[in-house]
PDB file of N, CA and C in Angstrom:
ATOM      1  N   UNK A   1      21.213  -3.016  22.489  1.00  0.00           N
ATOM      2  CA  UNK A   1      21.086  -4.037  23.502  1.00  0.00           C
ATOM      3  C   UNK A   1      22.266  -5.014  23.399  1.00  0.00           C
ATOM      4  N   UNK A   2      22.681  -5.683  22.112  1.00  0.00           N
ATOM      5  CA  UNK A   2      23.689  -6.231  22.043  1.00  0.00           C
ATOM      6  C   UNK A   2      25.104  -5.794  22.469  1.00  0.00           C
ATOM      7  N   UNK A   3      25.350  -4.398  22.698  1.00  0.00           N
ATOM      8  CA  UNK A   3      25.993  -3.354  22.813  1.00  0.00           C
ATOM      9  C   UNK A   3      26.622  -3.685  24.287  1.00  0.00           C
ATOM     10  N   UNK A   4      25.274  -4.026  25.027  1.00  0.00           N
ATOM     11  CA  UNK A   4      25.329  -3.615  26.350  1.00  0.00           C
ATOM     12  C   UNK A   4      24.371  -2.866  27.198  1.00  0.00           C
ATOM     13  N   UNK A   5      23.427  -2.274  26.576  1.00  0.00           N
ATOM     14  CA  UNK A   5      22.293  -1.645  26.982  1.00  0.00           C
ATOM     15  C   UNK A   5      21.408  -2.441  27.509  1.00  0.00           C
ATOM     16  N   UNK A   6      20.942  -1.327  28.798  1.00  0.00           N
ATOM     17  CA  UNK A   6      19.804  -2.154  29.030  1.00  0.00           C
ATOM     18  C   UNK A   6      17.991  -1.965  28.739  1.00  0.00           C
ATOM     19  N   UNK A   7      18.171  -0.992  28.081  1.00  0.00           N
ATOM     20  CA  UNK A   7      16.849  -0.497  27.457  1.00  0.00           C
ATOM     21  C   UNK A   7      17.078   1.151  26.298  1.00  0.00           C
ATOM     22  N   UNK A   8      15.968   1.297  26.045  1.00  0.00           N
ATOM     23  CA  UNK A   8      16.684   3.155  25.247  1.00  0.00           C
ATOM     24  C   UNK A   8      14.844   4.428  25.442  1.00  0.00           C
ATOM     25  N   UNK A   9      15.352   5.317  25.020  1.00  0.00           N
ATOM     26  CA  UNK A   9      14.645   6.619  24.876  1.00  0.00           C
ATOM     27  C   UNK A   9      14.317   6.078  23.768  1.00  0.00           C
ATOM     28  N   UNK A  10      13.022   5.689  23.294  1.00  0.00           N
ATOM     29  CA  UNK A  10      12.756   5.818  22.006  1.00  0.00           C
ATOM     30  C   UNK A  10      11.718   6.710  21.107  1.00  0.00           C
ATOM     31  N   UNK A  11      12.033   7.127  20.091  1.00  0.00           N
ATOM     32  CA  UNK A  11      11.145   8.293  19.556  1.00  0.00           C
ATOM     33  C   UNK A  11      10.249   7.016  18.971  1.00  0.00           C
ATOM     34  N   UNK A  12      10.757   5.688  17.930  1.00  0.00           N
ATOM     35  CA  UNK A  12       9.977   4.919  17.243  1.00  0.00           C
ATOM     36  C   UNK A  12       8.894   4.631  18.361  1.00  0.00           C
ATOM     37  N   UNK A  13       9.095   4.320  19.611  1.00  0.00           N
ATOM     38  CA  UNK A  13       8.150   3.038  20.291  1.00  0.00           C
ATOM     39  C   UNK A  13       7.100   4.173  20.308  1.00  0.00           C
ATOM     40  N   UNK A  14       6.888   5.456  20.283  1.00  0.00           N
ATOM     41  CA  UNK A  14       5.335   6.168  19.720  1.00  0.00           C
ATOM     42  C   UNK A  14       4.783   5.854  18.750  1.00  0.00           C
ATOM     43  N   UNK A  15       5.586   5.514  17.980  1.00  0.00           N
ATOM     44  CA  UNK A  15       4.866   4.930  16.417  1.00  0.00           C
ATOM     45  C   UNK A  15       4.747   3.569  16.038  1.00  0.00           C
ATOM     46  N   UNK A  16       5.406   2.686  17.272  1.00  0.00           N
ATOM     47  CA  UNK A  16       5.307   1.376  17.214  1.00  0.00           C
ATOM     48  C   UNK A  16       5.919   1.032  18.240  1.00  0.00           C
ATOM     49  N   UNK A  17       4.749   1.481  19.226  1.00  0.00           N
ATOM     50  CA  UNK A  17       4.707   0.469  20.859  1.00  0.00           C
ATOM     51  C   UNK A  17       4.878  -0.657  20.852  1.00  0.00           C
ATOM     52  N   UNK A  18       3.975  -1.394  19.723  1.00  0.00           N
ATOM     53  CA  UNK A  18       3.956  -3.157  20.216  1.00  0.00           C
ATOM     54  C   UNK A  18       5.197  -3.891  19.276  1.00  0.00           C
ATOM     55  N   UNK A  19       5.345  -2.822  19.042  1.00  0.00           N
ATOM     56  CA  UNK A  19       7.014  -3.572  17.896  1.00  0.00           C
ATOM     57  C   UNK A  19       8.398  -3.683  18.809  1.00  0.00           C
ATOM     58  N   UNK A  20       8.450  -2.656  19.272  1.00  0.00           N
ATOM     59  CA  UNK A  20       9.213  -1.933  20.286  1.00  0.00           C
ATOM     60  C   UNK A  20       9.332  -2.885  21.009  1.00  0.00           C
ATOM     61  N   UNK A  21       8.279  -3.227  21.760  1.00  0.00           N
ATOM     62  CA  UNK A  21       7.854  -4.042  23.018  1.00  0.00           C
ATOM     63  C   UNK A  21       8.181  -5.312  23.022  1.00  0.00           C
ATOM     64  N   UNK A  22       7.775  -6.073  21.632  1.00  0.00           N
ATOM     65  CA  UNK A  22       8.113  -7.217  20.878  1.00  0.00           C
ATOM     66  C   UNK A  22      10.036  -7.385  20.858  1.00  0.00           C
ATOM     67  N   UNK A  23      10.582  -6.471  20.577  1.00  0.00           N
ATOM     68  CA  UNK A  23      12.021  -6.257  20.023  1.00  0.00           C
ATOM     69  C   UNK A  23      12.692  -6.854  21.682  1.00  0.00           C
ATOM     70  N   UNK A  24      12.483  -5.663  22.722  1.00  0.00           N
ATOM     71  CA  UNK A  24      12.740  -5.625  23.949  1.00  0.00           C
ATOM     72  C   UNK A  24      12.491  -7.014  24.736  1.00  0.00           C
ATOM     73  N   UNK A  25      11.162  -7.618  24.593  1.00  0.00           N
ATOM     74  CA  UNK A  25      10.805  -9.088  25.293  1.00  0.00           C
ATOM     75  C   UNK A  25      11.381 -10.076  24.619  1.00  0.00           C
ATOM     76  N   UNK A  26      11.895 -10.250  23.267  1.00  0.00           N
ATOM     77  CA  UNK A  26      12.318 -11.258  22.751  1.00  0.00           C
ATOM     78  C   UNK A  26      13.279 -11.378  22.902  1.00  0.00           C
ATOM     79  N   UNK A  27      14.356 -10.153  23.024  1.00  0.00           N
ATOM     80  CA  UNK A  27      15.931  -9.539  23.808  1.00  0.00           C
ATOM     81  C   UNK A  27      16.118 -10.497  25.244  1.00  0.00           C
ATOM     82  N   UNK A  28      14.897  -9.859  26.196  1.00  0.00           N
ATOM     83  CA  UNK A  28      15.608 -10.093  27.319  1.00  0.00           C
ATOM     84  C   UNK A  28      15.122 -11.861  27.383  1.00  0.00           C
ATOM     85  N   UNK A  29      14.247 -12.263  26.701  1.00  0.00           N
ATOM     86  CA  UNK A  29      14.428 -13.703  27.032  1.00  0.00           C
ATOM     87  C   UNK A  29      15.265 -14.373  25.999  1.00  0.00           C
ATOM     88  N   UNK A  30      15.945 -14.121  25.577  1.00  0.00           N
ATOM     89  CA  UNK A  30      17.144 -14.431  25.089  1.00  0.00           C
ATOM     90  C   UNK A  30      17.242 -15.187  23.354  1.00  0.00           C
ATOM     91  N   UNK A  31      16.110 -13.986  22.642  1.00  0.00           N
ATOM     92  CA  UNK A  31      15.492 -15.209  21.469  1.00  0.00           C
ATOM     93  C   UNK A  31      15.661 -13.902  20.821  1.00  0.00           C
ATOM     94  N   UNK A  32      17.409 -14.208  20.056  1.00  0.00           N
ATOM     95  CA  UNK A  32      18.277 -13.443  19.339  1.00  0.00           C
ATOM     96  C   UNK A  32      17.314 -13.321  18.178  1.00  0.00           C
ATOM     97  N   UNK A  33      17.002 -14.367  17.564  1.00  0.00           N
ATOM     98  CA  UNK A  33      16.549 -14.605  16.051  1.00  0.00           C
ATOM     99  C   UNK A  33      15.335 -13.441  15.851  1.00  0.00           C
ATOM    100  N   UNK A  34      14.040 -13.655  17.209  1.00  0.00           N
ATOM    101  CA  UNK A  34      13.239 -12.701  16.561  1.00  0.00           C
ATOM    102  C   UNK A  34      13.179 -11.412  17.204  1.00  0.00           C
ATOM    103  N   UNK A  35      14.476 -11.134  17.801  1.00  0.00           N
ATOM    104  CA  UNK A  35      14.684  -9.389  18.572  1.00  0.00           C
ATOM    105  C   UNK A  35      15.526  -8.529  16.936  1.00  0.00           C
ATOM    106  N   UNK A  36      16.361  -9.805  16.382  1.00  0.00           N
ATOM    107  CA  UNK A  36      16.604  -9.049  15.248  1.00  0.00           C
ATOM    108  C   UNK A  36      15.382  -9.276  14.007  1.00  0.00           C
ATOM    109  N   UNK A  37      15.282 -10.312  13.755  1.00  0.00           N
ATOM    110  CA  UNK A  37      13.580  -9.849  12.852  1.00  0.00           C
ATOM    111  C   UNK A  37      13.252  -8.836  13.005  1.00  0.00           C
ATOM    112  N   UNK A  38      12.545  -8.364  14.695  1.00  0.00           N
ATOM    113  CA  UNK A  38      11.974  -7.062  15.178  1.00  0.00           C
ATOM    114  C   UNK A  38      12.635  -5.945  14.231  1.00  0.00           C
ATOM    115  N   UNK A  39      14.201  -6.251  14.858  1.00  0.00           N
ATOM    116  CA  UNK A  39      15.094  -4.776  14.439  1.00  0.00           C
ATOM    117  C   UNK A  39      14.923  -4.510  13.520  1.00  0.00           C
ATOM    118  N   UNK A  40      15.152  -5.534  12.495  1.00  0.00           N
ATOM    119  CA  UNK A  40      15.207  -5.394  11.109  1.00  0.00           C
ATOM    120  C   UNK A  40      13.594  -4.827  10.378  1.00  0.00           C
ATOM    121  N   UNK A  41      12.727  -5.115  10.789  1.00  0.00           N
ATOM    122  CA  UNK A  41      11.415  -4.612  10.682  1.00  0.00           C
ATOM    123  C   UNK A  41      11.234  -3.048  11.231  1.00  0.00           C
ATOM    124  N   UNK A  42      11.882  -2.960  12.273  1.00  0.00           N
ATOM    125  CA  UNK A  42      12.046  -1.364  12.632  1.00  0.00           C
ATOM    126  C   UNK A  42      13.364  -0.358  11.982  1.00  0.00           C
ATOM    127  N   UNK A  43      14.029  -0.854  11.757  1.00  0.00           N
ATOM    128  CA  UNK A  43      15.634   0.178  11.252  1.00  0.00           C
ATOM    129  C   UNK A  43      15.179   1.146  10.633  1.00  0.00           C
ATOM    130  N   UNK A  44      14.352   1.171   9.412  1.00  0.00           N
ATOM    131  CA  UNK A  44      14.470   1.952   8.354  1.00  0.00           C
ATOM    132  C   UNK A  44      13.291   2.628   8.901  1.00  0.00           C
ATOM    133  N   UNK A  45      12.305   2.797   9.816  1.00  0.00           N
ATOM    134  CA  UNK A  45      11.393   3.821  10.441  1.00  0.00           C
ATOM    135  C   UNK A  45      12.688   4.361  12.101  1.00  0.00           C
ATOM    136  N   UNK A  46      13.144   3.611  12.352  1.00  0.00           N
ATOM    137  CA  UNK A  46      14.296   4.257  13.357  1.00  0.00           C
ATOM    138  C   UNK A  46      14.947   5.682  12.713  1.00  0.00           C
ATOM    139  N   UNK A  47      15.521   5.311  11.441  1.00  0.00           N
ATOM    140  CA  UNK A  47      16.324   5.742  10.534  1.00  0.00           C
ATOM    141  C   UNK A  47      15.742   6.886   9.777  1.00  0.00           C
ATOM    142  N   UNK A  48      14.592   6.967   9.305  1.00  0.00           N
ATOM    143  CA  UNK A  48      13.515   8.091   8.471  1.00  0.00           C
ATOM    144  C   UNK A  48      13.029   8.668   9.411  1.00  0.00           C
ATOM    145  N   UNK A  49      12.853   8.850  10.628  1.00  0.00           N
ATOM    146  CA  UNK A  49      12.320   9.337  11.535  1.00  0.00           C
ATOM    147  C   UNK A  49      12.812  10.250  12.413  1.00  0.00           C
ATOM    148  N   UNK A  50      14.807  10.557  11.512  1.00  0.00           N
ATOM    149  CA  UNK A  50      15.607  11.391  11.999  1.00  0.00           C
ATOM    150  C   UNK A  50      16.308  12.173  10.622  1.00  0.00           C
ATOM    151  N   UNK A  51      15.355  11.841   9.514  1.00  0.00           N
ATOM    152  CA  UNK A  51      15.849  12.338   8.379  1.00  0.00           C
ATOM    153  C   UNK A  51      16.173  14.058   8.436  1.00  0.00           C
ATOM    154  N   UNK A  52      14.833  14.426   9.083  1.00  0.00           N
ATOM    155  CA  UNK A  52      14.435  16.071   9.534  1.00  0.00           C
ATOM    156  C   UNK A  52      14.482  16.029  11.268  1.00  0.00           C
ATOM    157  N   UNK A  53      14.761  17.486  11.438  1.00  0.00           N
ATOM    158  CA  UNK A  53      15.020  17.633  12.660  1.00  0.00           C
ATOM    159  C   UNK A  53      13.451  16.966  13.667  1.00  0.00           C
ATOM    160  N   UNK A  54      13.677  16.526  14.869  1.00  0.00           N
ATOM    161  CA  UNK A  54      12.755  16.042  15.336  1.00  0.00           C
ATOM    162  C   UNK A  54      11.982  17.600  15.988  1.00  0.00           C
ATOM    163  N   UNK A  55      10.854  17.466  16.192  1.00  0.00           N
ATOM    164  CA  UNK A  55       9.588  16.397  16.204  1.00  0.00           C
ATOM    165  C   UNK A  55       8.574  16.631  14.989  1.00  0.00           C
ATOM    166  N   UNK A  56       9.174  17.245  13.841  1.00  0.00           N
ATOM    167  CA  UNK A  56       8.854  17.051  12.484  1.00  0.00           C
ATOM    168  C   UNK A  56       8.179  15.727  12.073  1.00  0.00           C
ATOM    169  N   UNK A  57       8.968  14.978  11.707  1.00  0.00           N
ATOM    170  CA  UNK A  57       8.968  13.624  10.784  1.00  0.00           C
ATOM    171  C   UNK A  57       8.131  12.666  12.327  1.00  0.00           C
ATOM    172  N   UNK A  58       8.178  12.613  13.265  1.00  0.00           N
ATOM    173  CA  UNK A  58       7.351  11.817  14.622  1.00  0.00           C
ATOM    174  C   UNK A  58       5.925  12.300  14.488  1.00  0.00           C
ATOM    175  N   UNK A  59       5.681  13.852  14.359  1.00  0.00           N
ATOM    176  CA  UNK A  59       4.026  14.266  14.246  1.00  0.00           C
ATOM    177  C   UNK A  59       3.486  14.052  13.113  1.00  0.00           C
ATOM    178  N   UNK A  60       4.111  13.863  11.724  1.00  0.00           N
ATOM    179  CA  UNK A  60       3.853  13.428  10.238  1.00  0.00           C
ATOM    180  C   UNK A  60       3.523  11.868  10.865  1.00  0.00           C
ATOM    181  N   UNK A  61       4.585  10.640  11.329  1.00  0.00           N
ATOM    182  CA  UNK A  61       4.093   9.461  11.633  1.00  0.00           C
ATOM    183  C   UNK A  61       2.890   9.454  12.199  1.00  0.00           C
ATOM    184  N   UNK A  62       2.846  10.176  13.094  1.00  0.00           N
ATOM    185  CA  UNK A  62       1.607   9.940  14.262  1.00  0.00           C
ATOM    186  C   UNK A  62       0.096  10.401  13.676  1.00  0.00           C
ATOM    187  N   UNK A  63       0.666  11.377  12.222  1.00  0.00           N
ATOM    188  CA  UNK A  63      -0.604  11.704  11.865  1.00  0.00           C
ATOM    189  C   UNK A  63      -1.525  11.005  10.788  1.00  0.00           C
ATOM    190  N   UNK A  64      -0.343  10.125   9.976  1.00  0.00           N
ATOM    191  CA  UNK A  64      -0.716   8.990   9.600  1.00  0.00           C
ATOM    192  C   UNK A  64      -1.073   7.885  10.137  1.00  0.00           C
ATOM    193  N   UNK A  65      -0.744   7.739  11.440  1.00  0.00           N
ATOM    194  CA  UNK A  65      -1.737   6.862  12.196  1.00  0.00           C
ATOM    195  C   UNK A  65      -3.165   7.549  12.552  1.00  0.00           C
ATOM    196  N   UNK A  66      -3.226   8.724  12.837  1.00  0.00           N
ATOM    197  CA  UNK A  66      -4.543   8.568  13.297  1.00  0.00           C
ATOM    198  C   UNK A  66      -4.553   9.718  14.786  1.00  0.00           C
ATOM    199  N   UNK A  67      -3.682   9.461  15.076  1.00  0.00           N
ATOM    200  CA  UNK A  67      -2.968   9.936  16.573  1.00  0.00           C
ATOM    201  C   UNK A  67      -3.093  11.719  16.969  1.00  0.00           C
ATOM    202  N   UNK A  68      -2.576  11.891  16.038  1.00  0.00           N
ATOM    203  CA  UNK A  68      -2.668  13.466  16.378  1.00  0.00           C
ATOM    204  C   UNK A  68      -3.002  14.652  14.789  1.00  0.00           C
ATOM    205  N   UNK A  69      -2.541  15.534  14.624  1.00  0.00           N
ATOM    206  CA  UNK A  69      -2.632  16.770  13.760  1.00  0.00           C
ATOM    207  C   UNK A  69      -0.847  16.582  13.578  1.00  0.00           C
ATOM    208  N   UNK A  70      -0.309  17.133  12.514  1.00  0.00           N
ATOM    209  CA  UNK A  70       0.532  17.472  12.003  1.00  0.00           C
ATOM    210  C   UNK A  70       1.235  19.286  12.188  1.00  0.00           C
ATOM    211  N   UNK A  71       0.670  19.937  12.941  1.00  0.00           N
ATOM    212  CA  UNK A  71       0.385  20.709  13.399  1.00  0.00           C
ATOM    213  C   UNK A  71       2.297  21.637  13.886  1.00  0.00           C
ATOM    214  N   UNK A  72       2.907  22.303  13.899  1.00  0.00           N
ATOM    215  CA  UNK A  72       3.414  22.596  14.236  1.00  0.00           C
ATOM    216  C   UNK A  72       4.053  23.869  14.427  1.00  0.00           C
ATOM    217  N   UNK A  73       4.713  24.796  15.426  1.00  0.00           N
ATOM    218  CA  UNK A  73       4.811  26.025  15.544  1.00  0.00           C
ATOM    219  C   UNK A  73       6.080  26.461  15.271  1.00  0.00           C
ATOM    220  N   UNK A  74       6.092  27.686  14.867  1.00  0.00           N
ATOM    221  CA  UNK A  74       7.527  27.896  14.287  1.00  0.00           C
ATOM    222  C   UNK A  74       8.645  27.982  15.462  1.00  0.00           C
ATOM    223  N   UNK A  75       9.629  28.231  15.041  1.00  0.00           N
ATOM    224  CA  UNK A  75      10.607  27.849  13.744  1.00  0.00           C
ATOM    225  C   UNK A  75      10.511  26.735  13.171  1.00  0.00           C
ATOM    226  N   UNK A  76       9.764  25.736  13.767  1.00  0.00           N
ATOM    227  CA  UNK A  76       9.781  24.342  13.092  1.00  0.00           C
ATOM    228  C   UNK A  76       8.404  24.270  12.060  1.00  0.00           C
ATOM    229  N   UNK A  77       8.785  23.455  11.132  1.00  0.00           N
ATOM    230  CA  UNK A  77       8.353  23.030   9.946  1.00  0.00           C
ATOM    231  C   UNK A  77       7.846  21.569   9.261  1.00  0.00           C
ATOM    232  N   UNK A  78       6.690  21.898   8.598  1.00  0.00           N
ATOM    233  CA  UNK A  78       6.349  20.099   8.382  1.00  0.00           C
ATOM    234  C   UNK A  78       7.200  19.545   7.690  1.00  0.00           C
ATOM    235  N   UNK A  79       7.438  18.508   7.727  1.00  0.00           N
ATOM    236  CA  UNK A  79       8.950  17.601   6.875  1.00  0.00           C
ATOM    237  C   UNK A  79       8.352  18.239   5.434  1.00  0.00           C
ATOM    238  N   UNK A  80       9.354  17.812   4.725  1.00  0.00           N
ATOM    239  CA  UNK A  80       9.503  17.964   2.923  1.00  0.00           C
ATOM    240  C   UNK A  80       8.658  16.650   2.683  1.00  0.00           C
ATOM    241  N   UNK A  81       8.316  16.974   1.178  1.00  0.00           N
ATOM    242  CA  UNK A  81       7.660  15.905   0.710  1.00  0.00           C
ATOM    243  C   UNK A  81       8.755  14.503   0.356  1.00  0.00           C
ATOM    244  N   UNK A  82      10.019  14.300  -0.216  1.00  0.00           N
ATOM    245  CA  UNK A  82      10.902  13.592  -0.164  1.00  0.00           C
ATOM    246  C   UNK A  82      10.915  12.748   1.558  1.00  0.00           C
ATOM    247  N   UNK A  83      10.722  13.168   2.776  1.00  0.00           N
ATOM    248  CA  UNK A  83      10.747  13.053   4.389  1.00  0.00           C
ATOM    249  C   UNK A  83       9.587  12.193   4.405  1.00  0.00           C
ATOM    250  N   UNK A  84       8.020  12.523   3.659  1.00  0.00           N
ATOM    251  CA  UNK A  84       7.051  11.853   4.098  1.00  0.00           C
ATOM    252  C   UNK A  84       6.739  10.773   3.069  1.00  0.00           C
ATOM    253  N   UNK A  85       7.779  10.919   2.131  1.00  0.00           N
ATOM    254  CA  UNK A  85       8.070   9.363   1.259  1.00  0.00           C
ATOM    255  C   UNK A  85       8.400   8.617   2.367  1.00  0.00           C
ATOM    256  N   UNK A  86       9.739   9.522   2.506  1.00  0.00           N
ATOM    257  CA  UNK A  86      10.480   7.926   3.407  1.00  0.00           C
ATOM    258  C   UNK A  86       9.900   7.467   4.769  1.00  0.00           C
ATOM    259  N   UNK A  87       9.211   8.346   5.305  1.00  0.00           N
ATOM    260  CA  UNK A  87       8.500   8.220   6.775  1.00  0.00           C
ATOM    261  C   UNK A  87       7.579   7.203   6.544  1.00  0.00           C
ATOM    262  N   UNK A  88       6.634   7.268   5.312  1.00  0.00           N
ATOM    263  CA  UNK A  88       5.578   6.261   5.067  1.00  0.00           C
ATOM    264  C   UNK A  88       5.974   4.915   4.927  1.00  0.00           C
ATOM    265  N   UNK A  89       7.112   4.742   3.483  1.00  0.00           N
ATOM    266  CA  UNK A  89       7.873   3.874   3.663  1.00  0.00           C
ATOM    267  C   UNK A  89       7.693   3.093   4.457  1.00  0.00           C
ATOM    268  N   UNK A  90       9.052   3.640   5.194  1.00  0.00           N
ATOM    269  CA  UNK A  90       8.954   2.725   6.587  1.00  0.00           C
ATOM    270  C   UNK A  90       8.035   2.239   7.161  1.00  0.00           C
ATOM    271  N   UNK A  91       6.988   2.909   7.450  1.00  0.00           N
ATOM    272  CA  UNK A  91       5.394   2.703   8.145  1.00  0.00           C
ATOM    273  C   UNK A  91       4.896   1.109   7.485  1.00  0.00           C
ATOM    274  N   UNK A  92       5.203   1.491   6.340  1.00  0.00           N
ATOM    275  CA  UNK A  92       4.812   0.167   4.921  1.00  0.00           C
ATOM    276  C   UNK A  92       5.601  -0.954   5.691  1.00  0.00           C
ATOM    277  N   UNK A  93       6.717  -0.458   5.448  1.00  0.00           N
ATOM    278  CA  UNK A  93       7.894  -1.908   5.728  1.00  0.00           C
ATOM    279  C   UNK A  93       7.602  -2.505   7.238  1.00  0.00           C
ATOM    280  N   UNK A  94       6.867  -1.759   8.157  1.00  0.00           N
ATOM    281  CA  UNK A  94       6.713  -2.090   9.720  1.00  0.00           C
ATOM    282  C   UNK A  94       5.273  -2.538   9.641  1.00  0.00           C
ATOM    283  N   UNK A  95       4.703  -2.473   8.496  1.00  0.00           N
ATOM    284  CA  UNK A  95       3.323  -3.277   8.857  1.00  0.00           C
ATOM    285  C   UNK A  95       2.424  -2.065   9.281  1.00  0.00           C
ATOM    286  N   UNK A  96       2.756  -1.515  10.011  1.00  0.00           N
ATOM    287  CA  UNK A  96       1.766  -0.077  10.171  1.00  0.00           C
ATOM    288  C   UNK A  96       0.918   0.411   9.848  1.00  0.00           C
ATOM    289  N   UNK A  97       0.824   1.039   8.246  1.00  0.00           N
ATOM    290  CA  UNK A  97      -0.133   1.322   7.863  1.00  0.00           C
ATOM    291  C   UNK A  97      -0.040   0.177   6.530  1.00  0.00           C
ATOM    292  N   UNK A  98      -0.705   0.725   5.695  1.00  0.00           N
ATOM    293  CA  UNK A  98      -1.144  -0.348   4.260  1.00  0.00           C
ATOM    294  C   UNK A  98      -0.418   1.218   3.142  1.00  0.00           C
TER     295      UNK A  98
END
């Protein structure tokens, strides 16, 4: 956004709509301080959430929420256990889960 953007495709805002949402409204009304808080609360689930090819490490998030099955058909594969460290992680650091 600082960039120049005026919005994005996001894989996170499935795993954190109201963070997302939060990041974006505090942006466009012009309240730098808590669009980066936001960011900074989201980076490192932005960031782990492309560790493994997608939609790996997004159906692991979603299944730790609650959301769906982990479920997936080949060629693709459930993330590594090292992937659902860092996926949780993040989840931790975003308030998400406990």
């Amino acid at each position: 956004m600082a960039h120049g953007g005026h919005g994005c495709i996001s894989v996170t805002s499935n795993v954190a709509p109201r963070l997302c949402a939060e990041f974006h409204a505090a942006w466009q009304k012009g309240d730098v301080a808590t669009a980066l808080k936001v960011h900074d609360t989201l980076m490192p689930l932005h960031t782990n959430l492309f560790i493994e090819s997608n939609p790996a490490p997004i159906k692991y998030a979603m299944s730790l929420l609650g959301k769906m099955d982990e479920k997936l058909r080949l060629p693709m594969v459930p993330v590594s256990e090292p992937t659902r460290v860092a996926v949780r992680s993040a989840m931790v650091h975003a308030g998400l889960i406990n």
